[in-house]
N, C-alpha and C. Protein backbone atom coordinates (compact mmCIF):
# COMPACT_ATOMS: atom_id res chain seq x y z
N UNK A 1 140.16 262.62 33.73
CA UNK A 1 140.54 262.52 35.12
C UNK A 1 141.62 261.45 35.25
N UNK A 2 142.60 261.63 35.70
CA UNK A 2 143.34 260.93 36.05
C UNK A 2 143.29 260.04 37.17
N UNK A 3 143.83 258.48 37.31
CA UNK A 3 143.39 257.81 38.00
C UNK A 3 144.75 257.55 39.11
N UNK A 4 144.12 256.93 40.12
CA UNK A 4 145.21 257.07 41.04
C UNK A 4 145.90 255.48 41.21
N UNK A 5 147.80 255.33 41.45
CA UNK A 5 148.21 254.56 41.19
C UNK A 5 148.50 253.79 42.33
N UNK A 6 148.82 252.60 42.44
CA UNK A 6 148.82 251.09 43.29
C UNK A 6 150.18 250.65 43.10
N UNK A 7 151.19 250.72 43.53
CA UNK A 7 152.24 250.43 43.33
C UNK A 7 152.71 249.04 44.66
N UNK A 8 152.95 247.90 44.12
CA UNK A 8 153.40 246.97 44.99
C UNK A 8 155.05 246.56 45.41
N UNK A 9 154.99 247.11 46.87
CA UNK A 9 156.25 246.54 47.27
C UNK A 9 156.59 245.61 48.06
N UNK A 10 156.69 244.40 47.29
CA UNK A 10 156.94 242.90 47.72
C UNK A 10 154.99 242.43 47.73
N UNK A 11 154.73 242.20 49.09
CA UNK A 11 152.99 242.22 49.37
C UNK A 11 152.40 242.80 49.72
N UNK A 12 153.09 244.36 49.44
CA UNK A 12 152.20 245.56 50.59
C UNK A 12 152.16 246.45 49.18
N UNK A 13 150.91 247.26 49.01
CA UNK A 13 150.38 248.11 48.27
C UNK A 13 150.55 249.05 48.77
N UNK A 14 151.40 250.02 47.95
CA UNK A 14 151.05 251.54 48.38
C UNK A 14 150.45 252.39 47.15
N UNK A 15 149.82 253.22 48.05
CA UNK A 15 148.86 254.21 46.76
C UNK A 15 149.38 255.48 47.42
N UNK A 16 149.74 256.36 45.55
CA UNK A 16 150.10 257.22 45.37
C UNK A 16 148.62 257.96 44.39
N UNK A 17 148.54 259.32 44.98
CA UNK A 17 147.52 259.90 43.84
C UNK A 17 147.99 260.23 42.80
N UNK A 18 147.17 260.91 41.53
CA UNK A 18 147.68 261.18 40.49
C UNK A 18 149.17 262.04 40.30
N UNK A 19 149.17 263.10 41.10
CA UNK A 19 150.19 264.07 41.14
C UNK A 19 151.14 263.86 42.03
N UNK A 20 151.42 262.44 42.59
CA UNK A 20 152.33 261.85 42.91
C UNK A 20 152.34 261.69 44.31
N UNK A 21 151.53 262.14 45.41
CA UNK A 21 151.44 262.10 46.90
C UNK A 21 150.98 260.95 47.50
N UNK A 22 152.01 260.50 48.34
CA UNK A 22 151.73 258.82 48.48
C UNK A 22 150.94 258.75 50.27
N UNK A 23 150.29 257.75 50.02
CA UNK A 23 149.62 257.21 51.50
C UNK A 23 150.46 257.32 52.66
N UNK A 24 150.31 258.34 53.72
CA UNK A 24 151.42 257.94 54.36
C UNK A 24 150.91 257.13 55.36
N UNK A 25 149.99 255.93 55.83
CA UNK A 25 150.19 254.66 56.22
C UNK A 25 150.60 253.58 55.15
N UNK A 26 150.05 253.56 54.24
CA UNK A 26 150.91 252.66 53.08
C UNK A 26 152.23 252.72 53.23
N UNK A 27 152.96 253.80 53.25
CA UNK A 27 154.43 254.31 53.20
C UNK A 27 154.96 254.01 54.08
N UNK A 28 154.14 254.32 55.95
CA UNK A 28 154.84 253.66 56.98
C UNK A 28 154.86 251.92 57.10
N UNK A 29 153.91 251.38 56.49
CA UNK A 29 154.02 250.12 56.91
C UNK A 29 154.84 249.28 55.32
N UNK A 30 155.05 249.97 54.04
CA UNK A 30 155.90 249.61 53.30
C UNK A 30 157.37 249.63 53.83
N UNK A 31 157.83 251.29 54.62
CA UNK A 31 159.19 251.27 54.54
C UNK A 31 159.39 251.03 56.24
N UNK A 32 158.25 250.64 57.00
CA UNK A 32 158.97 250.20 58.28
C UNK A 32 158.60 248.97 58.68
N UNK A 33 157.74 248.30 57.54
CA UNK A 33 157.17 246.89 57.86
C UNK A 33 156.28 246.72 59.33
N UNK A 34 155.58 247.99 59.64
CA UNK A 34 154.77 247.94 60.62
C UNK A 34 153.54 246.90 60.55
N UNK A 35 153.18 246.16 61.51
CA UNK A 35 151.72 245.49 61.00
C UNK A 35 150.81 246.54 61.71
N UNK A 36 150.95 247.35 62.40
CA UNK A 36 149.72 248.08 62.21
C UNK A 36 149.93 249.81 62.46
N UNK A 37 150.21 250.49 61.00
CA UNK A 37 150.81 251.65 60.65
C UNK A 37 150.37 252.58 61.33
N UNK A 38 148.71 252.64 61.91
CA UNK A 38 147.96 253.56 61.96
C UNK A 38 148.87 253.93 63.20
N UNK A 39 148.91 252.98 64.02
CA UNK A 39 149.44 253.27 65.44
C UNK A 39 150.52 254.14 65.57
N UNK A 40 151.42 253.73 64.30
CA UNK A 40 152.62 254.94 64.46
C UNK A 40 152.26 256.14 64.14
N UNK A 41 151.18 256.25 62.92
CA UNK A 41 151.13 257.50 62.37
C UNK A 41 150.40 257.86 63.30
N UNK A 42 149.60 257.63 64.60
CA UNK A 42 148.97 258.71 65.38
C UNK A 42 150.06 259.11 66.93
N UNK A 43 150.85 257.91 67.21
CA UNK A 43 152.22 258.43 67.98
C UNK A 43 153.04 259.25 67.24
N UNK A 44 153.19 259.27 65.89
CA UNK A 44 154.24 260.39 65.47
C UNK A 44 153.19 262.03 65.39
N UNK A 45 152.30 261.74 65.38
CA UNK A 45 151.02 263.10 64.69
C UNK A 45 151.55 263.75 66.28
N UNK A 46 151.21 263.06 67.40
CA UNK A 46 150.95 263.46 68.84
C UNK A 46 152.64 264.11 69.45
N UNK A 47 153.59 262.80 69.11
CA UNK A 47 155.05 263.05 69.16
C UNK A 47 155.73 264.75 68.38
N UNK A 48 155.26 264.82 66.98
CA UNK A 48 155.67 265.79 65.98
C UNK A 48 154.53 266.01 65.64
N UNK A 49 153.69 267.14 66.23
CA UNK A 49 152.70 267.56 65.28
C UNK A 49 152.68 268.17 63.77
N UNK A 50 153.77 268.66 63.45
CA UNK A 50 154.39 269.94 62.45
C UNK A 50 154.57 269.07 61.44
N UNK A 51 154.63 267.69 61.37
CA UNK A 51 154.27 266.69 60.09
C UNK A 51 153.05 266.56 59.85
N UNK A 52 151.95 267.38 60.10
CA UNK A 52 150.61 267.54 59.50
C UNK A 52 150.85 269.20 58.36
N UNK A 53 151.75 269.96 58.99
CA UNK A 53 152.13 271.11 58.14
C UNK A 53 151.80 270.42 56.40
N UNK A 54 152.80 269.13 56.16
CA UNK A 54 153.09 268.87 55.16
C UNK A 54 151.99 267.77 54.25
N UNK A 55 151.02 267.51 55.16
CA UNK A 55 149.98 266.52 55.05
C UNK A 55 148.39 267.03 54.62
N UNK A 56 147.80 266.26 53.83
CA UNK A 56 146.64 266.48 53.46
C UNK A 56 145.94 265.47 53.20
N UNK A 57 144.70 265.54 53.28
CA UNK A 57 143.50 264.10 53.40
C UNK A 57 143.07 263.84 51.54
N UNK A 58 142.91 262.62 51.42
CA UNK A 58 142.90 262.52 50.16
C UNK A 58 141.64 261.18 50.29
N UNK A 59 140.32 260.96 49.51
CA UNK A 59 139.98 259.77 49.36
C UNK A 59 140.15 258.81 48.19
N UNK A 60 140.73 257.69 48.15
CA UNK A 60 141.14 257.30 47.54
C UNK A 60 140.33 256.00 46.24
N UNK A 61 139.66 256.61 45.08
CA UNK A 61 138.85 255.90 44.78
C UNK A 61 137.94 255.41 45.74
N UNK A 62 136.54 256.05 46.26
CA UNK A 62 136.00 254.93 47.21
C UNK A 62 136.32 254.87 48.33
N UNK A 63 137.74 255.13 48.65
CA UNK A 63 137.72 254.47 49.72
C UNK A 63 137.52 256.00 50.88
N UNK A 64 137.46 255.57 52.83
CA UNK A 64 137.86 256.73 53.37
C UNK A 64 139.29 257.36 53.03
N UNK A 65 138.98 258.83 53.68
CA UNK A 65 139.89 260.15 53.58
C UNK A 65 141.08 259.03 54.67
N UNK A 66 142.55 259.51 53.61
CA UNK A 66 143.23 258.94 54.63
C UNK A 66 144.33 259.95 53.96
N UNK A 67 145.72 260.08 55.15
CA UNK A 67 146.05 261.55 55.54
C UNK A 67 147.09 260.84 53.87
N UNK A 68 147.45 261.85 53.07
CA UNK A 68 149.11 261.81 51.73
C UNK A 68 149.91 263.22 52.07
N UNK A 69 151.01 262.95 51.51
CA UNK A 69 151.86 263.73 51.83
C UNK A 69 152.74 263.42 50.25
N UNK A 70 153.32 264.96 50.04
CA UNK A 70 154.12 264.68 49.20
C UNK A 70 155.87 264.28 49.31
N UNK A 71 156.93 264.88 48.26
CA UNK A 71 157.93 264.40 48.51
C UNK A 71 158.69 265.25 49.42
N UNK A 72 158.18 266.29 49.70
CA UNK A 72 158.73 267.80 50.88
C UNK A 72 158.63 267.22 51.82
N UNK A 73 157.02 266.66 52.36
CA UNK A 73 156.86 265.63 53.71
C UNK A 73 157.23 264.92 53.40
């Protein structure tokens, strides 16, 4: 089984799963420096729903289901 990867940018962790689909709150608060990502990702879900088209729930080692997306999304 392949394990899933932790990649640090600067002090913010983002996790990508094995086959490469990254967190997309990790991702929003890596590449928009949000302090609190969730908030955007549920104004953009409500704003653009059709970015769930490209999205799927993943748990991550342990942790809760939280939404990844690959490099298409």
């Amino acid at each position: 089984m392949e394990k899933d990867v932790i990649i640090d940018f600067d002090t913010i962790a983002v996790r990508f799963m094995p086959e490469g689909e990254v967190s997309v709150i990790d991702a929003i608060r890596a590449v928009g420096g949000f302090e609190h990502p969730g908030i955007v990702w549920e104004n953009l879900k409500n704003e653009h729903p059709e970015v769930l088209d490209n999205c799927e729930s993943y748990s991550f080692q342990g942790q809760g289901s939280v939404p990844v997306v690959n490099s298409k999304g």
